[in-house]
N, C-alpha and C. Protein backbone atom coordinates (compact mmCIF):
# COMPACT_ATOMS: atom_id res chain seq x y z
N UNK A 1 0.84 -1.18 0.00
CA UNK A 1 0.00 0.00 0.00
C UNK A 1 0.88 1.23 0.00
N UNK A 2 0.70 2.48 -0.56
CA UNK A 2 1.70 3.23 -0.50
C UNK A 2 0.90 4.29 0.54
N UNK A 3 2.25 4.86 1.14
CA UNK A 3 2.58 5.50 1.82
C UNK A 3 2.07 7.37 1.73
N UNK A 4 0.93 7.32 2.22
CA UNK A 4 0.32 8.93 2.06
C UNK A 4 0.96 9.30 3.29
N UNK A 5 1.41 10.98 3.71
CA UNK A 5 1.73 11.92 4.70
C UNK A 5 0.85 13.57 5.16
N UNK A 6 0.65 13.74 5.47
CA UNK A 6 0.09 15.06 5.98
C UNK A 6 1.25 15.93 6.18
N UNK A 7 1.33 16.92 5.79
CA UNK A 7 2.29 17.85 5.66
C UNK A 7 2.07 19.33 5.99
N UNK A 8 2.48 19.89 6.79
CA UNK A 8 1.99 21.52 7.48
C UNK A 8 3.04 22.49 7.41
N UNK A 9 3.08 23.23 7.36
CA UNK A 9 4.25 24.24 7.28
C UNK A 9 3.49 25.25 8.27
N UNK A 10 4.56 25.84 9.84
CA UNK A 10 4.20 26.85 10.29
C UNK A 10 4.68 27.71 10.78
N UNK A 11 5.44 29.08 10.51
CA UNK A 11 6.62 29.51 10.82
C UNK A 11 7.64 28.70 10.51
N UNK A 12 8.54 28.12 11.23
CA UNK A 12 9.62 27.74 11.41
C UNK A 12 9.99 25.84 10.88
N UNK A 13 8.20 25.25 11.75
CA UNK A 13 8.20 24.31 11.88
C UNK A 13 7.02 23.39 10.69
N UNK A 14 7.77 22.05 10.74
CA UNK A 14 6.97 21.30 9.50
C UNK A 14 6.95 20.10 10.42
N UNK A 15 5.54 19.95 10.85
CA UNK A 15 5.47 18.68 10.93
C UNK A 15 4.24 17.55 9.87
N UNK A 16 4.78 16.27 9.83
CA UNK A 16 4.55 15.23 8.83
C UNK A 16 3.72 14.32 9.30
N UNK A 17 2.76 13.68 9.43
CA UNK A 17 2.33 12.33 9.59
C UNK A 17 2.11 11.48 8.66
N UNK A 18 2.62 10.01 8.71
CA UNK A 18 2.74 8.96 8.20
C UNK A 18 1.54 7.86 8.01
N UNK A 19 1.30 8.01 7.27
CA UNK A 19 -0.33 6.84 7.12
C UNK A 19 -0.21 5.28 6.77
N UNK A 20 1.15 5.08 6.89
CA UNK A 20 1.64 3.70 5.76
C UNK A 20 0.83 2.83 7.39
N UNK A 21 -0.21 1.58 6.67
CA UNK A 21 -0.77 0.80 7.82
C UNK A 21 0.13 -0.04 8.00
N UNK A 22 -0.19 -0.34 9.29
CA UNK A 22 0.82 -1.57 10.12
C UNK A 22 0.19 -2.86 9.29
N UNK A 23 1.28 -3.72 9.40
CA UNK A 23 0.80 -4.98 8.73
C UNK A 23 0.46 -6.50 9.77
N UNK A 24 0.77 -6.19 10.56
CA UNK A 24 1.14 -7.11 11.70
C UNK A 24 -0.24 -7.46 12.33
N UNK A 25 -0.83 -8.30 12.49
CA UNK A 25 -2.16 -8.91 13.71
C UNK A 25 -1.92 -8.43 14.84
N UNK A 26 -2.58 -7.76 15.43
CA UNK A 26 -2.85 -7.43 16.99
C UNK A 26 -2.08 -6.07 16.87
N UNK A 27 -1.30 -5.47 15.77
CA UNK A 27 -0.66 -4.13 15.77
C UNK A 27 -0.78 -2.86 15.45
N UNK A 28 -0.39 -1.94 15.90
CA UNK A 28 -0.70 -0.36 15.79
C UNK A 28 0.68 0.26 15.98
N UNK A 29 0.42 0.99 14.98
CA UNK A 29 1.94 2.06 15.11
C UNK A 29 1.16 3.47 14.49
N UNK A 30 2.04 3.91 15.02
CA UNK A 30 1.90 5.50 15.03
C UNK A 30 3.10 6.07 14.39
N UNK A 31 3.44 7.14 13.57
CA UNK A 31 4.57 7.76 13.07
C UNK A 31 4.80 9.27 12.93
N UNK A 32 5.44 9.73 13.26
CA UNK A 32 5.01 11.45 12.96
C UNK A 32 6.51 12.21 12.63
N UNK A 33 6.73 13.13 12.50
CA UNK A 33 8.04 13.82 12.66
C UNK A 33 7.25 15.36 12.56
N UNK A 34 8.73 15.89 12.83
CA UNK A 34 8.41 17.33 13.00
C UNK A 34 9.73 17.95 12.56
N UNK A 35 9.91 18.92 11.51
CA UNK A 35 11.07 19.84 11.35
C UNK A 35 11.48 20.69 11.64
N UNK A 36 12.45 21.29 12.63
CA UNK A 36 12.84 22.10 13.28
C UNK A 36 14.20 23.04 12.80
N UNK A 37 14.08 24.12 12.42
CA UNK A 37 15.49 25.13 12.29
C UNK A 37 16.24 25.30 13.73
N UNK A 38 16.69 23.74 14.05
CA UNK A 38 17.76 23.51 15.49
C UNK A 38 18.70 22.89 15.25
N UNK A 39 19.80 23.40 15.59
CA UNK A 39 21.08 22.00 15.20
C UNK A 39 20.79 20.41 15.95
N UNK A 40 21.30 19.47 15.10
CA UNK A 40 20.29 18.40 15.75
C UNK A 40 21.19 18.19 16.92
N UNK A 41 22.20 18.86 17.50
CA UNK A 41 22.67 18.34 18.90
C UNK A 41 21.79 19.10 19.67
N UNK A 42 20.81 19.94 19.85
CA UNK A 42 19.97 20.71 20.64
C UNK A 42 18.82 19.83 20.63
N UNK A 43 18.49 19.38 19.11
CA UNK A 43 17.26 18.33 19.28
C UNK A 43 17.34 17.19 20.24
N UNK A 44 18.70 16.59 19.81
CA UNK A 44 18.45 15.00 20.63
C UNK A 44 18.82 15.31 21.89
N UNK A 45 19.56 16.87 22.60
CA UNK A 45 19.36 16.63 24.05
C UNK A 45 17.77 16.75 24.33
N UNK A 46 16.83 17.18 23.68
CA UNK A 46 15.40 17.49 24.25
C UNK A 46 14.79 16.15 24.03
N UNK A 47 15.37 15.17 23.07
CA UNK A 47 15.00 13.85 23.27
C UNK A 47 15.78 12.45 23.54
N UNK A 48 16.77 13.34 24.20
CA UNK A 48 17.28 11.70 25.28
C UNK A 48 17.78 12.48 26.35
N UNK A 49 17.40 13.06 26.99
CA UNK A 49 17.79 13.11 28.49
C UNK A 49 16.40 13.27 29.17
N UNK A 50 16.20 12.34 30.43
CA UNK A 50 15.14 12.25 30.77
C UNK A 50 14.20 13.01 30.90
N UNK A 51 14.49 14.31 31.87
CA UNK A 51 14.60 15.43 32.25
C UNK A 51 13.38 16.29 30.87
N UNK A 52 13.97 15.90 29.77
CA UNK A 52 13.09 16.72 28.70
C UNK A 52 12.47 16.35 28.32
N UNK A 53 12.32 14.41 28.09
CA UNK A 53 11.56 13.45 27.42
C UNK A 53 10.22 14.01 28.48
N UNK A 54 10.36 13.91 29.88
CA UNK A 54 9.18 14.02 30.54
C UNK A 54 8.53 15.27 29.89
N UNK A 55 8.85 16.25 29.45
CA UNK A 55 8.56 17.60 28.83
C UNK A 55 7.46 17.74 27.58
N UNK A 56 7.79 16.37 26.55
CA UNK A 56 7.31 16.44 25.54
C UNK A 56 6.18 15.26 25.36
N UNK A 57 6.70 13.91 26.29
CA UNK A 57 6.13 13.02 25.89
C UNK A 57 5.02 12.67 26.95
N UNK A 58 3.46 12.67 26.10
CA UNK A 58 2.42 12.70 26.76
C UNK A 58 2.41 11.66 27.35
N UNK A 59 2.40 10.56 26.91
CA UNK A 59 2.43 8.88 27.90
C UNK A 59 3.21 9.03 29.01
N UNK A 60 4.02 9.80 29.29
CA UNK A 60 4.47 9.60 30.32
C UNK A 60 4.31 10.19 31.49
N UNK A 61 3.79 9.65 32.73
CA UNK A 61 2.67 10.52 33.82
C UNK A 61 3.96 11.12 34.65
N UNK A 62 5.36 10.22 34.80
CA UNK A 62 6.56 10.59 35.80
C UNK A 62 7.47 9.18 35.79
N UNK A 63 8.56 10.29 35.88
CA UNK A 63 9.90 8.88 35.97
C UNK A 63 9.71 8.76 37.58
N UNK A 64 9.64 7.36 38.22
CA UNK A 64 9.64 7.22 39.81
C UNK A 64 10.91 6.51 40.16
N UNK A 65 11.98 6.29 39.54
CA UNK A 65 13.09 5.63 39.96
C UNK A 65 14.36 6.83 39.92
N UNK A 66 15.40 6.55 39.98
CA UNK A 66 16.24 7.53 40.17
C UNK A 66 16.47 8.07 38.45
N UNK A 67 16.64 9.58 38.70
CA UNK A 67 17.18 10.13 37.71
C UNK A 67 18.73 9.67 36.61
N UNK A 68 18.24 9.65 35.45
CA UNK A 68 19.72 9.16 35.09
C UNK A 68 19.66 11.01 34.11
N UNK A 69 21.51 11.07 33.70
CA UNK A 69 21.36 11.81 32.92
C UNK A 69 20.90 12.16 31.01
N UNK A 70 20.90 10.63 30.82
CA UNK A 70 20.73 10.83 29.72
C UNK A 70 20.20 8.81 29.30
N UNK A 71 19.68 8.85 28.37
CA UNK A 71 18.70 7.67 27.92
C UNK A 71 20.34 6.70 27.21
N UNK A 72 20.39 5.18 27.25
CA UNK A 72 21.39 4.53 27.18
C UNK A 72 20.96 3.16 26.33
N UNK A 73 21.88 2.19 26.18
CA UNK A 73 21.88 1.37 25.53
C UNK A 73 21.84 0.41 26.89
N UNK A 74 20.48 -0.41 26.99
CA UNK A 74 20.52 -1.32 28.45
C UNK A 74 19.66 -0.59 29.43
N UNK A 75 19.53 0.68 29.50
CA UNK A 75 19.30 1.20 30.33
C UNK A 75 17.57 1.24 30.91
N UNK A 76 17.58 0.84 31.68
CA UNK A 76 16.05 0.58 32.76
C UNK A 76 15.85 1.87 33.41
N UNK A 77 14.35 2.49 33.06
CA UNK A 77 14.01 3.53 34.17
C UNK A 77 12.71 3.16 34.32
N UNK A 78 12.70 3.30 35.57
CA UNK A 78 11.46 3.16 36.02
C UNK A 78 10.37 4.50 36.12
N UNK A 79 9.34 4.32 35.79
CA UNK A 79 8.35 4.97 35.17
C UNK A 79 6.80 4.80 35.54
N UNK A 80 5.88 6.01 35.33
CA UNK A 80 4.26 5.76 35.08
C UNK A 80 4.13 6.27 34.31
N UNK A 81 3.45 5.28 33.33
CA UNK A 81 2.72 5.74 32.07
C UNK A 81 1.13 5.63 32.10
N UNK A 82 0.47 6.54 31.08
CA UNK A 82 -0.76 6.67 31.33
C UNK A 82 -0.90 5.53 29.67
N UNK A 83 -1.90 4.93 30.04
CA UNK A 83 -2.70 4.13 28.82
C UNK A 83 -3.87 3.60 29.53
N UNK A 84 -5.03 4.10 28.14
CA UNK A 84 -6.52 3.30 28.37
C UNK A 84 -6.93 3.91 29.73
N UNK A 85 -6.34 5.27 29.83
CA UNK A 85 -7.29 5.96 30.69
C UNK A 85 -6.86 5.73 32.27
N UNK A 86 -5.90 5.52 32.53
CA UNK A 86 -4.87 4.62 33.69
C UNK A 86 -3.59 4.64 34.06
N UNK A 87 -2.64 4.67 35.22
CA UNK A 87 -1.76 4.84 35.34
C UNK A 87 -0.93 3.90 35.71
N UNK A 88 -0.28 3.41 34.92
CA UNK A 88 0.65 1.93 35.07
C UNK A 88 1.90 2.37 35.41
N UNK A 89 2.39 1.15 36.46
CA UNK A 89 3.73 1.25 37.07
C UNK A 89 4.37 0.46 36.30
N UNK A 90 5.94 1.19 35.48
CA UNK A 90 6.82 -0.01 34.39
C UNK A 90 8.09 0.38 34.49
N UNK A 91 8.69 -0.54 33.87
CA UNK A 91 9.98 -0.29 33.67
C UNK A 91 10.22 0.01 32.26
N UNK A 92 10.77 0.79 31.79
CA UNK A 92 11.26 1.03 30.17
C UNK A 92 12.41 1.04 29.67
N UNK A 93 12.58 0.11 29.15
CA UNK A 93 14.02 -0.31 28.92
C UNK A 93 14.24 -0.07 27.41
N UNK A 94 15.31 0.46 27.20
CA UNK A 94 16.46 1.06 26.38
C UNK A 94 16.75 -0.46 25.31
N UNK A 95 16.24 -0.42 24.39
CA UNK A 95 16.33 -2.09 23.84
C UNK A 95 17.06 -1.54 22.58
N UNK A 96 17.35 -0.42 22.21
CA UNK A 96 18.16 -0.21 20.89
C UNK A 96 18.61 1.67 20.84
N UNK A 97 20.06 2.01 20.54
CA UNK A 97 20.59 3.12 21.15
C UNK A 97 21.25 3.41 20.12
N UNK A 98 21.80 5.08 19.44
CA UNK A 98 21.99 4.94 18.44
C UNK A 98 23.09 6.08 18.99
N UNK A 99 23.53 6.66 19.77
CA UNK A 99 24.05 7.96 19.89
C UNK A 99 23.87 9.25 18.65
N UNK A 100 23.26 10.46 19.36
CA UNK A 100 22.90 11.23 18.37
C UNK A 100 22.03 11.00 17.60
N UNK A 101 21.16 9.80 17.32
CA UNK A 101 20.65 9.15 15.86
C UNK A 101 19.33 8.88 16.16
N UNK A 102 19.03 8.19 17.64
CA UNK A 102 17.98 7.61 17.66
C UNK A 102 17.87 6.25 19.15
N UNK A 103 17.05 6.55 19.47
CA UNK A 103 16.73 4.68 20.51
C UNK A 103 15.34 4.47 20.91
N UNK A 104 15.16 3.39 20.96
CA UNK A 104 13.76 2.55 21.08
C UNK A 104 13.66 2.48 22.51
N UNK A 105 12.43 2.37 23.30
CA UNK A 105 11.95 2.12 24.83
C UNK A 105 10.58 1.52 24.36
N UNK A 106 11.34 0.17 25.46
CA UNK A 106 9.82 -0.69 25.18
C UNK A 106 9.53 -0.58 26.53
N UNK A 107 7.82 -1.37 27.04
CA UNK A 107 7.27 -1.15 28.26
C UNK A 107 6.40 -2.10 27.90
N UNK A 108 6.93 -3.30 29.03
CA UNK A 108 6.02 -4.56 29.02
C UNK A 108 5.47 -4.83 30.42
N UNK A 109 5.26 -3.48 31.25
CA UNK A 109 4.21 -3.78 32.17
C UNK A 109 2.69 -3.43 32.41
N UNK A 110 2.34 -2.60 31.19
CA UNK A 110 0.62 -3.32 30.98
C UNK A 110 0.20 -4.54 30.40
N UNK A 111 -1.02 -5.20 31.29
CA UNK A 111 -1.21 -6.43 30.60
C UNK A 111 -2.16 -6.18 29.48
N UNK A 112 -1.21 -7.12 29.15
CA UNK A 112 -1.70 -7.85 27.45
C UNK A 112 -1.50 -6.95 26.21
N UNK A 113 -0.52 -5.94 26.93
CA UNK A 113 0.19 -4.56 25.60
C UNK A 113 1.59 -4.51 25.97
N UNK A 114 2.22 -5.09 24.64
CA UNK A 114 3.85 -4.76 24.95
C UNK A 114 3.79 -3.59 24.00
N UNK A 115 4.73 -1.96 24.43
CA UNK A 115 4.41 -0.94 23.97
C UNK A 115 6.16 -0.42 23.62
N UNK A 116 5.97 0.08 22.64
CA UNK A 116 7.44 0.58 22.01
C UNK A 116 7.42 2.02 22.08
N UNK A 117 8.49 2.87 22.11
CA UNK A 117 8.51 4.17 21.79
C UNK A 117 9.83 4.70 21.39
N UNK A 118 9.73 4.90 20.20
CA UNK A 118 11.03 5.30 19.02
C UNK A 118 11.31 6.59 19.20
N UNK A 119 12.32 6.89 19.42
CA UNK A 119 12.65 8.74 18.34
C UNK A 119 13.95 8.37 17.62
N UNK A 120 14.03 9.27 16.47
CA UNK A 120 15.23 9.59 15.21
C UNK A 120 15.43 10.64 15.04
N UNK A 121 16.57 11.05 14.73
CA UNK A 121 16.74 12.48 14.56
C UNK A 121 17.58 12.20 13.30
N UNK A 122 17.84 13.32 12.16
CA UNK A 122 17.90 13.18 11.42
C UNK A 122 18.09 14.65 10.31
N UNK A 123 19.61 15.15 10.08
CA UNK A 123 19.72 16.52 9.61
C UNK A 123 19.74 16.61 8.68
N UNK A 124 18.79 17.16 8.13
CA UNK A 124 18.54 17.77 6.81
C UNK A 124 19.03 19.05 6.23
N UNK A 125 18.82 19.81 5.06
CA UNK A 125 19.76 20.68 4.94
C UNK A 125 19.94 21.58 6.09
N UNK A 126 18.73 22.54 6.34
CA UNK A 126 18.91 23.97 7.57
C UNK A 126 18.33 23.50 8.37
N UNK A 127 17.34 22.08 8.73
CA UNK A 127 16.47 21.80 9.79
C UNK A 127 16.93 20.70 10.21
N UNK A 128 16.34 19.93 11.43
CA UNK A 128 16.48 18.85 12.02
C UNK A 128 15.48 18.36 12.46
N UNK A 129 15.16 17.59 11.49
CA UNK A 129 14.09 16.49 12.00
C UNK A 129 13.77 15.45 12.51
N UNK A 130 12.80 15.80 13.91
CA UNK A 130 12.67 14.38 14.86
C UNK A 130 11.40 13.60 14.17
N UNK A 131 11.71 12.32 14.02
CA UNK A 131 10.41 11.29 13.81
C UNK A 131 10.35 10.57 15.54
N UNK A 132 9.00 10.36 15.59
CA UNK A 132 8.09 9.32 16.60
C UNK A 132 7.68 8.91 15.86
N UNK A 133 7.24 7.70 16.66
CA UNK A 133 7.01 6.36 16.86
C UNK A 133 6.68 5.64 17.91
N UNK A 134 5.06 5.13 17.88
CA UNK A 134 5.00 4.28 18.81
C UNK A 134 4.15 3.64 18.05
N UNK A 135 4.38 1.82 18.87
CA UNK A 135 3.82 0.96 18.51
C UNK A 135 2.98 -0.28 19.68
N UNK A 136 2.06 -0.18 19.44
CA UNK A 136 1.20 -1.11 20.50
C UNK A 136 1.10 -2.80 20.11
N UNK A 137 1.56 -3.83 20.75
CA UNK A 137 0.67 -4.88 20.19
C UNK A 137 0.58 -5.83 21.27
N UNK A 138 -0.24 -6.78 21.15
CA UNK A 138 -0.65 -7.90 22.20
C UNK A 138 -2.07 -8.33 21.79
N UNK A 139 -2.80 -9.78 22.99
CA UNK A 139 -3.86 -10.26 23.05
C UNK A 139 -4.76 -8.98 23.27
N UNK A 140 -4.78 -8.04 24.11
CA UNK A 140 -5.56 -6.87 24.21
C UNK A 140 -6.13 -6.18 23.32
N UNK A 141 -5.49 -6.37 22.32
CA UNK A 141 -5.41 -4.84 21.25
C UNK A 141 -6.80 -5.79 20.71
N UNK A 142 -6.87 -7.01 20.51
CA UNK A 142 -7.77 -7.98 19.69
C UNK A 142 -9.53 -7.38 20.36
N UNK A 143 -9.60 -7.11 21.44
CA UNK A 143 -10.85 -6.65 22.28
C UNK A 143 -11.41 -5.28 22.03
N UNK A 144 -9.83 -4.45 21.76
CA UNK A 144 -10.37 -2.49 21.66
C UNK A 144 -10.96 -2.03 20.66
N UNK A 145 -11.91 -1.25 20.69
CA UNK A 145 -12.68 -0.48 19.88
C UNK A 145 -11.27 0.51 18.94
N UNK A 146 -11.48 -0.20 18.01
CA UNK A 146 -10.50 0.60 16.61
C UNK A 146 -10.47 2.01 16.22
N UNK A 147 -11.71 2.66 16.61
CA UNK A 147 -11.85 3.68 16.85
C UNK A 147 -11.05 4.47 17.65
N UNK A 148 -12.29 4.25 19.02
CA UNK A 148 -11.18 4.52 20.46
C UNK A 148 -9.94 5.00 20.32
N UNK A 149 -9.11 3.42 20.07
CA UNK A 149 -8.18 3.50 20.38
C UNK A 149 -7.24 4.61 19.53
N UNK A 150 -7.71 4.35 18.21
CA UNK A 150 -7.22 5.41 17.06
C UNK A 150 -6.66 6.84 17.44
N UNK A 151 -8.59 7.63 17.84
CA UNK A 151 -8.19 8.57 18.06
C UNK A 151 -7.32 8.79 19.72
N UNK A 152 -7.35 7.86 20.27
CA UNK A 152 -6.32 8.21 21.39
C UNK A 152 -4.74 8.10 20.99
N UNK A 153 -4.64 7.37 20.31
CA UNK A 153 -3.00 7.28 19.73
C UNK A 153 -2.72 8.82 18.97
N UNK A 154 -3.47 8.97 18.30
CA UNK A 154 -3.25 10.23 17.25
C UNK A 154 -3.34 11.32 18.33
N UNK A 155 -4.14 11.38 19.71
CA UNK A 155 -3.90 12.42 20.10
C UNK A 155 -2.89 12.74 21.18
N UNK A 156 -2.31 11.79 21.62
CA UNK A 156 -0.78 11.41 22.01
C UNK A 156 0.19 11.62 21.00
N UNK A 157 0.26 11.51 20.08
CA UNK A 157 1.69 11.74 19.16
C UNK A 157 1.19 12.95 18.59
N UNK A 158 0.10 13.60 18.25
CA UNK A 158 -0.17 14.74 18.10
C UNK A 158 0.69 15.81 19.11
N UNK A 159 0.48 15.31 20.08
CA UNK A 159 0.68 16.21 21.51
C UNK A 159 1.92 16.24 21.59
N UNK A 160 2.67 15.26 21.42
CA UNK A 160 4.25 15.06 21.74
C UNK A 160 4.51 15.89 20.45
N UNK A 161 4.34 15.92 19.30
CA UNK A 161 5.11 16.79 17.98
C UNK A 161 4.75 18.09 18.65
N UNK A 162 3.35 18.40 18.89
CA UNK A 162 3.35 20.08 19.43
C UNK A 162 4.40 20.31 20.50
N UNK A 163 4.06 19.04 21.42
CA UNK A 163 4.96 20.22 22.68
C UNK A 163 6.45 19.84 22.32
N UNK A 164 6.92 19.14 21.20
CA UNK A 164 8.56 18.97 21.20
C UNK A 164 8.55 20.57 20.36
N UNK A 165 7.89 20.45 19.21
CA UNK A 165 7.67 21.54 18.25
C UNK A 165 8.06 23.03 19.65
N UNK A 166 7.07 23.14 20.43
CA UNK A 166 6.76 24.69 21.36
C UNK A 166 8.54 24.53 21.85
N UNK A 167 8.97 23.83 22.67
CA UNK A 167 9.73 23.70 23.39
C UNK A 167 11.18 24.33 22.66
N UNK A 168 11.14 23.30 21.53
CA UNK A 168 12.29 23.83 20.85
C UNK A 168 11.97 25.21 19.79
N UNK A 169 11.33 25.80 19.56
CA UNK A 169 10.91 27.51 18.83
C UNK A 169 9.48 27.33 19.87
N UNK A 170 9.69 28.42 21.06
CA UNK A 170 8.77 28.51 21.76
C UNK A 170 7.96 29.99 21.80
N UNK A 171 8.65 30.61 20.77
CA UNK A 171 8.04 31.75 19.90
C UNK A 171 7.36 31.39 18.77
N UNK A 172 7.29 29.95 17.90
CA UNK A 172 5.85 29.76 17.34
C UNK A 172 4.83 28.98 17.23
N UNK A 173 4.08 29.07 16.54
CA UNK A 173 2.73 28.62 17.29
C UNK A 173 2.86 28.00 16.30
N UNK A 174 2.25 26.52 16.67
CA UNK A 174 2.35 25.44 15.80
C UNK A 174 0.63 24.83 15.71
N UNK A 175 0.33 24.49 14.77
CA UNK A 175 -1.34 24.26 14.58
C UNK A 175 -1.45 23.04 14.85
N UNK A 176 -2.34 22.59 15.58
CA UNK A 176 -2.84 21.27 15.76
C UNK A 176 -3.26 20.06 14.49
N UNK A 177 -2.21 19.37 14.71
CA UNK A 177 -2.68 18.51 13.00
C UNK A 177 -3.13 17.18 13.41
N UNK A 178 -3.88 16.50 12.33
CA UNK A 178 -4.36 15.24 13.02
C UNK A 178 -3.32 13.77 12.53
N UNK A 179 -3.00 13.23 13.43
CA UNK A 179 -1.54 12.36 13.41
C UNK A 179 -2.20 10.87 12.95
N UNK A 180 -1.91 10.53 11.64
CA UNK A 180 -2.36 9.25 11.18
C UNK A 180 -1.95 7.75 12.02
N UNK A 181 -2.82 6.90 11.72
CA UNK A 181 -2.47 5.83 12.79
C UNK A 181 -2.75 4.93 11.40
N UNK A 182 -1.53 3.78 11.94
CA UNK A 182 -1.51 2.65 11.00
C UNK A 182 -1.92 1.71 11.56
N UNK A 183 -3.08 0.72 10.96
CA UNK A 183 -3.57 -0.74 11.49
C UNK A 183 -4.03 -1.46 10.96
N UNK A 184 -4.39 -2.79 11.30
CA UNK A 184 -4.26 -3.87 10.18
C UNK A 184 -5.71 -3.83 9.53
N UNK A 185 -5.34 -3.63 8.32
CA UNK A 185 -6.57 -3.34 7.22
C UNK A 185 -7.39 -4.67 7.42
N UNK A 186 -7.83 -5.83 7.79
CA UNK A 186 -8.83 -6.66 7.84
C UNK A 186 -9.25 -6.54 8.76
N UNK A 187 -8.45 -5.91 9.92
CA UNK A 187 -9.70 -5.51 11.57
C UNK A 187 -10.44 -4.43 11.15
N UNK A 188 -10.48 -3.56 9.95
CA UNK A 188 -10.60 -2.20 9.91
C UNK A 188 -12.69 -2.38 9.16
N UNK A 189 -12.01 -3.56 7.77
CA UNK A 189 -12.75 -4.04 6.88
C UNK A 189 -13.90 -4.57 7.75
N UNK A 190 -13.39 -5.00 8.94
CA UNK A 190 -14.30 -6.32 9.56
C UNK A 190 -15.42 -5.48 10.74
N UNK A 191 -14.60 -3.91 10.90
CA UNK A 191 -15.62 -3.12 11.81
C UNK A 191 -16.38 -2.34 10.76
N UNK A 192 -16.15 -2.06 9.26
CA UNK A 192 -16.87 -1.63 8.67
C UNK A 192 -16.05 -0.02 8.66
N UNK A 193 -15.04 0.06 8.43
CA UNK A 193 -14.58 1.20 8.62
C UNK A 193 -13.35 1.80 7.55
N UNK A 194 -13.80 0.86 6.62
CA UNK A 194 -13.25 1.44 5.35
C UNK A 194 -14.01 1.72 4.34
């Protein structure tokens, strides 16, 4: 299936959403980026040191374990994340680390959702662009209203591109865009929703 994007230009900042559907049974991913006129060593401190991740990223209610300075390869923090309307106690572990580039945090303490959360950074000519990423899957996902869940993903990665967007040019105003969600086209067919 090819790959449609949403594309905004506002002041300074461009952010993108990704529509390509997940292919996987029981899966959901989410994709977004946002372009920023920041050198990308300013970007990836606002997205790997804890300290800022809490800043931007809506899932996350508070780190409850000790502070580290910066996100690692191995590295376990303990955490509450909000999902399905709830506040879960987890650990999020550092399962892939890229220095400067990018790392994955998965969180396998809600039941019946093992949950991923990506960032990339990535310099382009005068801007630096961060992509997200998150991805949901498990026995659970098989029960949720496709809907629901939809617009709650989109309005979580929505939220994280605005407030990374404010944080880093906090002189402009960035418009609320609606953040595509990818999922498996025969659950979609089967609720009647294509």
């Amino acid at each position: 299936m090819a790959q449609r994007s949403s594309r905004r230009r506002q002041g300074e900042v461009l952010i993108t959403s990704d529509t390509t559907p997940s292919h996987g049974l029981d899966q959901v991913r989410v994709s977004g980026s946002v372009s920023l006129a920041v050198r990308p060593e300013e970007l990836w401190d606002l997205l790997s040191q804890p300290e800022h991740i809490a800043s931007w990223m809506s899932e996350l209610h508070a780190w409850t374990g000790p502070a580290t300075d910066r996100v690692g390869a191995g590295r376990e923090l303990a955490a509450q994340v909000q999902m399905f309307h709830m506040i879960h106690d987890v650990h999020l572990v550092v399962t892939e680390y890229r220095p400067t580039l990018g790392w994955t945090m998965t969180c396998g303490g809600v039941t019946g959702v093992a949950v991923a959360f990506t960032v990339e950074v990535e310099q382009l000519r005068d801007v630096s662009r961060a992509t997200l990423r998150t991805s949901l899957h498990g026995q659970a996902l098989r029960d949720a209203d496709v809907v629901v869940l939809r617009r709650a993903i989109q309005s979580g990665l929505d939220s994280n591109l605005r407030e990374l967007a404010d944080i880093a040019h906090p002189d402009v105003t960035v418009c609320p865009l609606p953040v595509a969600l990818g999922y498996h086209p025969t659950r979609d067919k089967a609720a009647g929703l294509t």
